[in-house]
Structures are given as structure tokens and as C-alpha cells.
C-alpha atoms as a PDB file:
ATOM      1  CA  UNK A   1      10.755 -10.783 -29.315  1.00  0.00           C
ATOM      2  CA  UNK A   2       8.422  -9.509 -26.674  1.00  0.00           C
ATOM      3  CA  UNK A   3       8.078  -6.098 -28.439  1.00  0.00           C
ATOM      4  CA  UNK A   4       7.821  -7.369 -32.169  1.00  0.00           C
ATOM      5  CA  UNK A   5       4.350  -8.803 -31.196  1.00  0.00           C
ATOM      6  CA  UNK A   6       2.985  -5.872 -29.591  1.00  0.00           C
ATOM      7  CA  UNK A   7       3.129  -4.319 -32.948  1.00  0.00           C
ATOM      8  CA  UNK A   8       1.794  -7.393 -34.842  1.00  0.00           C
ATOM      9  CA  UNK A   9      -1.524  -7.405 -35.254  1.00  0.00           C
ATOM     10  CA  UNK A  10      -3.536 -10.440 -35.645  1.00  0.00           C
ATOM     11  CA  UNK A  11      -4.893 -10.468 -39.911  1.00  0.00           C
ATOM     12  CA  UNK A  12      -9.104 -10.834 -38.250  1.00  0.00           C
ATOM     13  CA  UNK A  13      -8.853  -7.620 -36.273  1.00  0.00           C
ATOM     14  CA  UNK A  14      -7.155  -5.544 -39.003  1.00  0.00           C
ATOM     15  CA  UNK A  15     -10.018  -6.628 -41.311  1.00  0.00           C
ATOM     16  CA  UNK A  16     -12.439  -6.095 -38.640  1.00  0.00           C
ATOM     17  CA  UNK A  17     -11.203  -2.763 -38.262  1.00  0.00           C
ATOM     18  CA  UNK A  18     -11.197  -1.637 -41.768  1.00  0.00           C
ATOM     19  CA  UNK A  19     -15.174  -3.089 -42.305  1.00  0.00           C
ATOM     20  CA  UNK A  20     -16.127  -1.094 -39.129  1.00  0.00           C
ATOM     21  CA  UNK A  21     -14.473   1.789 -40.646  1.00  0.00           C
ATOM     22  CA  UNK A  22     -15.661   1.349 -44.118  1.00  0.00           C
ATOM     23  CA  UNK A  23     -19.172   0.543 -42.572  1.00  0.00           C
ATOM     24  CA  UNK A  24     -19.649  -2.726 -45.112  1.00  0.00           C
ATOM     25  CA  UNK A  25     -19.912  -4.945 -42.122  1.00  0.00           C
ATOM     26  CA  UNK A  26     -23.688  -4.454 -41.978  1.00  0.00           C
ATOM     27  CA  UNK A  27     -23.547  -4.905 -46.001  1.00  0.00           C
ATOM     28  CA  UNK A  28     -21.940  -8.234 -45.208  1.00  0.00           C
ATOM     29  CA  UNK A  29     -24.171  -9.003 -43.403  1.00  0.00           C
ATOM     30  CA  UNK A  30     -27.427  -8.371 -45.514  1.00  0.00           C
ATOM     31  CA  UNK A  31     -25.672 -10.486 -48.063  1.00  0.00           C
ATOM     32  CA  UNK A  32     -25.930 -13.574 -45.841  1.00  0.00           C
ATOM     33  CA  UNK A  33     -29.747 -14.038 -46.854  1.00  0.00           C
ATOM     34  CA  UNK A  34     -28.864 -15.329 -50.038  1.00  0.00           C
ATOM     35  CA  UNK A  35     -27.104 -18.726 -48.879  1.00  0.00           C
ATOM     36  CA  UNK A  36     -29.897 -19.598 -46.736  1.00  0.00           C
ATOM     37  CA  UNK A  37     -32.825 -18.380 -48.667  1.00  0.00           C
ATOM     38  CA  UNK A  38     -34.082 -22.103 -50.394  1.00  0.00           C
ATOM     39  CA  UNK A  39     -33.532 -23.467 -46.979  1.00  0.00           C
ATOM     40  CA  UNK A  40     -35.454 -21.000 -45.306  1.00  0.00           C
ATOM     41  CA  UNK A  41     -38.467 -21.193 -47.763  1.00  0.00           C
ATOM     42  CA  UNK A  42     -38.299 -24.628 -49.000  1.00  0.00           C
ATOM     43  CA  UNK A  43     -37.680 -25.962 -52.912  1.00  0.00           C
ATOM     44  CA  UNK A  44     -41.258 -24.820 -54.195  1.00  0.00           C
ATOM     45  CA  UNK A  45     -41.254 -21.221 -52.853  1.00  0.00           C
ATOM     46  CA  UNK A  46     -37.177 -21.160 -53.917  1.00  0.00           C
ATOM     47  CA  UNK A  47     -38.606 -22.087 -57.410  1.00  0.00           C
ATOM     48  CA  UNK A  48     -40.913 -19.360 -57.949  1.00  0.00           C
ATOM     49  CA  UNK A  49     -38.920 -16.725 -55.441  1.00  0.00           C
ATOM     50  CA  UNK A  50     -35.559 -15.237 -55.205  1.00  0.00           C
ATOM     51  CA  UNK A  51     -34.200 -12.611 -53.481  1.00  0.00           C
ATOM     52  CA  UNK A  52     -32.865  -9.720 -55.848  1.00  0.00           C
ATOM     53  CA  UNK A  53     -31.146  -7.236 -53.766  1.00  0.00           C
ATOM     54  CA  UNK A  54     -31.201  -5.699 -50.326  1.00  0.00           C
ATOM     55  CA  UNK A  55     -31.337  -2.244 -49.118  1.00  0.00           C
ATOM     56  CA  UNK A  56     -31.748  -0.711 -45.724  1.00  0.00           C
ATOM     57  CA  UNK A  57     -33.433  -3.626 -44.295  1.00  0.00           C
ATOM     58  CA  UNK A  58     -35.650  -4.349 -47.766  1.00  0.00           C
ATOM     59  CA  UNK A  59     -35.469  -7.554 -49.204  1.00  0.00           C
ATOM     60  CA  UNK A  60     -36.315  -6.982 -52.793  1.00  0.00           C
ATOM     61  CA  UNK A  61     -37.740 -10.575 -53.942  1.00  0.00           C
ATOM     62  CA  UNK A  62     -38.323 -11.302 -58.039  1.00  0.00           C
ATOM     63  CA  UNK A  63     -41.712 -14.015 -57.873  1.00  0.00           C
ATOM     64  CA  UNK A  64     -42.460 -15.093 -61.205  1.00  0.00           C
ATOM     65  CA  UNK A  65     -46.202 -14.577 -60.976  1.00  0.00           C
ATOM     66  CA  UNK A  66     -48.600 -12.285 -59.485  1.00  0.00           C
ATOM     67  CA  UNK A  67     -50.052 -15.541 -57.780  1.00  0.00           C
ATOM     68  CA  UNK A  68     -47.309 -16.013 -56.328  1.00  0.00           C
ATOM     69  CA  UNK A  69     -46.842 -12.666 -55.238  1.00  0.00           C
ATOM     70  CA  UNK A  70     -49.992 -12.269 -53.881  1.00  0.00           C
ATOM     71  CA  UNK A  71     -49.430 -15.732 -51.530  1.00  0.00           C
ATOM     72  CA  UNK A  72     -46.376 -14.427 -50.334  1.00  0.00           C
ATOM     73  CA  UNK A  73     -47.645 -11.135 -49.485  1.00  0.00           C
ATOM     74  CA  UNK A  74     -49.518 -13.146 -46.573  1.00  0.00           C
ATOM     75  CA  UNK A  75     -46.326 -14.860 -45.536  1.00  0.00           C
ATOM     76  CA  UNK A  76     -43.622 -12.285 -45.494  1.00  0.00           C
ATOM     77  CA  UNK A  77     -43.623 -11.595 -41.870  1.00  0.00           C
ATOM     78  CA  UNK A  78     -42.948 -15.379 -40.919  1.00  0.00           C
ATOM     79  CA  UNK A  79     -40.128 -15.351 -43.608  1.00  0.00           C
ATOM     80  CA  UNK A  80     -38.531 -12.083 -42.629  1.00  0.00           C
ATOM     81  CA  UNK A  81     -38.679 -13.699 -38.930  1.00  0.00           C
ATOM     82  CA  UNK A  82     -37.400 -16.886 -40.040  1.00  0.00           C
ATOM     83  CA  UNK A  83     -34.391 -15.212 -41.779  1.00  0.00           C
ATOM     84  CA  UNK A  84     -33.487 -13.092 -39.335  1.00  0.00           C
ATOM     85  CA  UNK A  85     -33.433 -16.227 -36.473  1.00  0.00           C
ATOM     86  CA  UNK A  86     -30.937 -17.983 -38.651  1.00  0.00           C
ATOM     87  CA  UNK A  87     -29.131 -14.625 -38.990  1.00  0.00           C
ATOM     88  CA  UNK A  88     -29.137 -14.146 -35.264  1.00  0.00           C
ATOM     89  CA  UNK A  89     -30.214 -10.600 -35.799  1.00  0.00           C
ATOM     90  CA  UNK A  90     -32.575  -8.459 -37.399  1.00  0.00           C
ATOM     91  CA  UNK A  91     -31.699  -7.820 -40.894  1.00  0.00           C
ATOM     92  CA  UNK A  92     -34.627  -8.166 -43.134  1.00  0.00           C
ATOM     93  CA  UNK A  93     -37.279  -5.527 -41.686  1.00  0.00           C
ATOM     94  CA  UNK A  94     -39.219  -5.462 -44.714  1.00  0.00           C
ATOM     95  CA  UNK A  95     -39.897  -7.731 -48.105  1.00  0.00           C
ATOM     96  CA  UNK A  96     -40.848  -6.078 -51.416  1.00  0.00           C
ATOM     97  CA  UNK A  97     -42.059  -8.291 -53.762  1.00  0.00           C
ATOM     98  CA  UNK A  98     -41.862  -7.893 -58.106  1.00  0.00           C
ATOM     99  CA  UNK A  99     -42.746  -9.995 -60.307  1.00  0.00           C
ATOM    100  CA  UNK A 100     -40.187 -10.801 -62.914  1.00  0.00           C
ATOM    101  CA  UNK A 101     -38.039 -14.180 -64.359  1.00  0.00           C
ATOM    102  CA  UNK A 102     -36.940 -16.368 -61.200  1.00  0.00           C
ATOM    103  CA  UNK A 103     -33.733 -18.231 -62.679  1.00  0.00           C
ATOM    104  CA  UNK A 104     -33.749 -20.851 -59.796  1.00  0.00           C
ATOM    105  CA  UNK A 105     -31.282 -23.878 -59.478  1.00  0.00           C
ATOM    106  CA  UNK A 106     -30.586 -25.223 -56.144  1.00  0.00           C
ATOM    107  CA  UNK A 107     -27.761 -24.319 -54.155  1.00  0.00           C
ATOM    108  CA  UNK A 108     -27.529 -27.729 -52.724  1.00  0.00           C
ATOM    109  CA  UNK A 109     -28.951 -31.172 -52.812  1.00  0.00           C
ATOM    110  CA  UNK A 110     -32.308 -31.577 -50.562  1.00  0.00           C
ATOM    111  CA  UNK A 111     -31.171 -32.529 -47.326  1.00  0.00           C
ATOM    112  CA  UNK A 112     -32.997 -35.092 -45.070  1.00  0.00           C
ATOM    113  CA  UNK A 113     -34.705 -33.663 -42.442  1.00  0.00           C
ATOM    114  CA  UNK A 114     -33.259 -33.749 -39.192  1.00  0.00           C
ATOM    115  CA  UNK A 115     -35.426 -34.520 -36.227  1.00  0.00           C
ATOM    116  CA  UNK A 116     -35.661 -31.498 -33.833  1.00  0.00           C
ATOM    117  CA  UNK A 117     -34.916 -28.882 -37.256  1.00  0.00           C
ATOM    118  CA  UNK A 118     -37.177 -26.395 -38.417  1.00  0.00           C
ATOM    119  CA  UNK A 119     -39.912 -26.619 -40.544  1.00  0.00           C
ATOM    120  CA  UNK A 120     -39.272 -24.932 -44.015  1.00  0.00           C
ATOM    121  CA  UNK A 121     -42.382 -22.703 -45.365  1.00  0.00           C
ATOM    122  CA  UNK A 122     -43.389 -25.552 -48.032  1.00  0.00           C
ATOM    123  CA  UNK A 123     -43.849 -28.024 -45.045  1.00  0.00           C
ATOM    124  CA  UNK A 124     -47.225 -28.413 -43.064  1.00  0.00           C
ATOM    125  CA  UNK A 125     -46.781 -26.208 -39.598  1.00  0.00           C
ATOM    126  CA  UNK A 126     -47.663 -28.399 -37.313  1.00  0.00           C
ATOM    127  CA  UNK A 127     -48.028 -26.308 -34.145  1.00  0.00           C
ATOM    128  CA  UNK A 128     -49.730 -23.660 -36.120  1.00  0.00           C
ATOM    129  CA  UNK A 129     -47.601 -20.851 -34.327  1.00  0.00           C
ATOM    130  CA  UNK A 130     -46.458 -19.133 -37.217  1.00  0.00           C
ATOM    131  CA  UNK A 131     -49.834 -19.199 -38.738  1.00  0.00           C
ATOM    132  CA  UNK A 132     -51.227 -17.197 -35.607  1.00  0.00           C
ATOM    133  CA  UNK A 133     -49.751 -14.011 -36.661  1.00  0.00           C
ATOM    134  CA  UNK A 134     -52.544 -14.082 -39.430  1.00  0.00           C
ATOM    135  CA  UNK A 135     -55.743 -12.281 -38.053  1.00  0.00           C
ATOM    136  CA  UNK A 136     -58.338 -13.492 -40.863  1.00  0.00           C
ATOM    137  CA  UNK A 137     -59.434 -17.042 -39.356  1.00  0.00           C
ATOM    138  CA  UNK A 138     -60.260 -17.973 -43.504  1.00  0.00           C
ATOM    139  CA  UNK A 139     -57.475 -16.872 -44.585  1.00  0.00           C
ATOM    140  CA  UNK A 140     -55.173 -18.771 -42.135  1.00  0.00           C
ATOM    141  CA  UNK A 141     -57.054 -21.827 -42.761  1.00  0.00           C
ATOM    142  CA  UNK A 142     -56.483 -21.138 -46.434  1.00  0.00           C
ATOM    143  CA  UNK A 143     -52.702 -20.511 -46.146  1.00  0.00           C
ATOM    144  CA  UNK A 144     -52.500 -23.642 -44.190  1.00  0.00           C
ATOM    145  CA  UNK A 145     -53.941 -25.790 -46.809  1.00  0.00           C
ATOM    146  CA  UNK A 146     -51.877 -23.782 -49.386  1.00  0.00           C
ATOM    147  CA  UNK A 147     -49.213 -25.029 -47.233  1.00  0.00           C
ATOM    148  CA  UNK A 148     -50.063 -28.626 -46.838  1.00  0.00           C
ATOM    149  CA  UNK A 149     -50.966 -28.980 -50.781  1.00  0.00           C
ATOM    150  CA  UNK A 150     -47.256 -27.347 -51.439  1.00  0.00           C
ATOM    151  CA  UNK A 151     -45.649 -30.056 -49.552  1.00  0.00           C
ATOM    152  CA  UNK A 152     -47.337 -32.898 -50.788  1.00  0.00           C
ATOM    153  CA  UNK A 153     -46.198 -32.259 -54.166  1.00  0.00           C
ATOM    154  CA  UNK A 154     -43.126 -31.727 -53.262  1.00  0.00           C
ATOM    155  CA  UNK A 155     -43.051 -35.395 -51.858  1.00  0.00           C
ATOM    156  CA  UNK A 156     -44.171 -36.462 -55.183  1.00  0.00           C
END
């Protein structure tokens, strides 16, 4: 019986195997953004951005205004960041935003917020960290109100 498994091979490292091979394991990867994208960003960015596709490390993002595309502009580095911790590696080097129809619905139920869990872009930051990456002193303090605003209507 001994020699029978020595030539079975376990179904996970066949398919691991082929992807390496077929190089779509890095594809697979990319696509991961999508699941985690209204969590990421919180329900009122999720409402007026979605991602569209991915290429090379390029998150292509449809915003349905040039508002909003504007106020994201300032924020893509913390959301590029913030995706890529929950990925556990780096796989959105870049965001290009276009403005076009965001068909939004959301993929799941707003969760409570767990004490300890991080912040989502909608919510006020309290520690300001993220907001330190911004140079412009007026235009952090504007993003931060942006922010604030945001998440009191979304308590409403």
C-alpha cells in the first residue's frame, strides 16, 4: 500500500502546481480586493466607489462623480495600504480612478464593530496616523472633517 501513496498526490498541491505553472496565482490573488473592498472603505465610500478591474498592481476604481474622485485622490495611499494589510501582501501599488455608474449593493449586512478592529475610511481616525501621510496641514484638517461629517451620516 506503501507504494500506491507515493504516487498519490494530495488534490491542493496538484492545483498549486498547475497555478504556479499557469502563473494565475498572482491573478488570484488581485481578485481578493473585491470581497473586502466595502469593508475596507466603509458603506459611504462603497456607495459612490467600486473597484472595476485590476492590472499589474492598478486598481482601476469607477467613482460616480468627479467630487468624489477628486476626495479620493487624497486618500488612495491609505486605501491601497489598508488593502494590502488585509491581503498580507502588496497587491494594489497604484489606484486609478474614472468616473462612471457605481452599481453598489452591499455584500453583507453592516457588522457591529468589534472593539480592538480597524477603523474603516468613513469612520473618524482617531489617532490621526493615517492622516499624517498628508503633507498640506489644511488639507489634512479638511480630509479629517470630510471624514468625521461622512460618519455621522452614516449613523443617521
Amino acid at each position: 500500500m506503501a507504494a500506491k501513496d507515493s504516487q498519490i498526490e494530495k488534490l491542493g498541491a496538484v492545483l498549486e502546481k498547475s497555478l504556479q505553472r499557469l502563473e494565475l496565482s498572482a491573478r488570484l490573488t488581485e481578485y481578493r480586493v473585491w470581497p473586502i473592498w466595502d469593508e475596507i472603505v466603509g458603506p459611504t465610500i462603497a456607495r459612490n466607489a467600486q473597484p472595476e478591474k485590476i492590472r499589474h498592481g492598478t486598481l482601476f476604481v469607477k467613482v460616480s462623480s468627479s467630487t468624489w474622485m477628486q476626495q479620493l485622490q487624497f486618500m488612495k495611499e491609505m486605501i491601497a495600504e489598508r488593502l494590502n494589510q488585509n491581503l498580507g501582501k502588496e497587491v494594489v501599488r497604484n489606484i486609478f480612478f474614472v468616473v462612471g455608474k457605481v452599481d453598489w449593493s452591499p455584500h453583507e449586512p453592516p457588522k457591529k464593530k468589534r472593539p480592538g478592529s480597524a477603523a474603516t475610511l468613513s469612520e473618524p481616525i482617531a489617532d490621526d496616523a493615517e492622516l499624517r501621510t498628508i503633507k498640506d496641514p489644511e488639507l489634512r484638517r479638511a480630509l479629517k472633517t470630510l471624514l468625521a461629517t461622512a460618519a455621522r451620516k452614516g449613523r443617521k
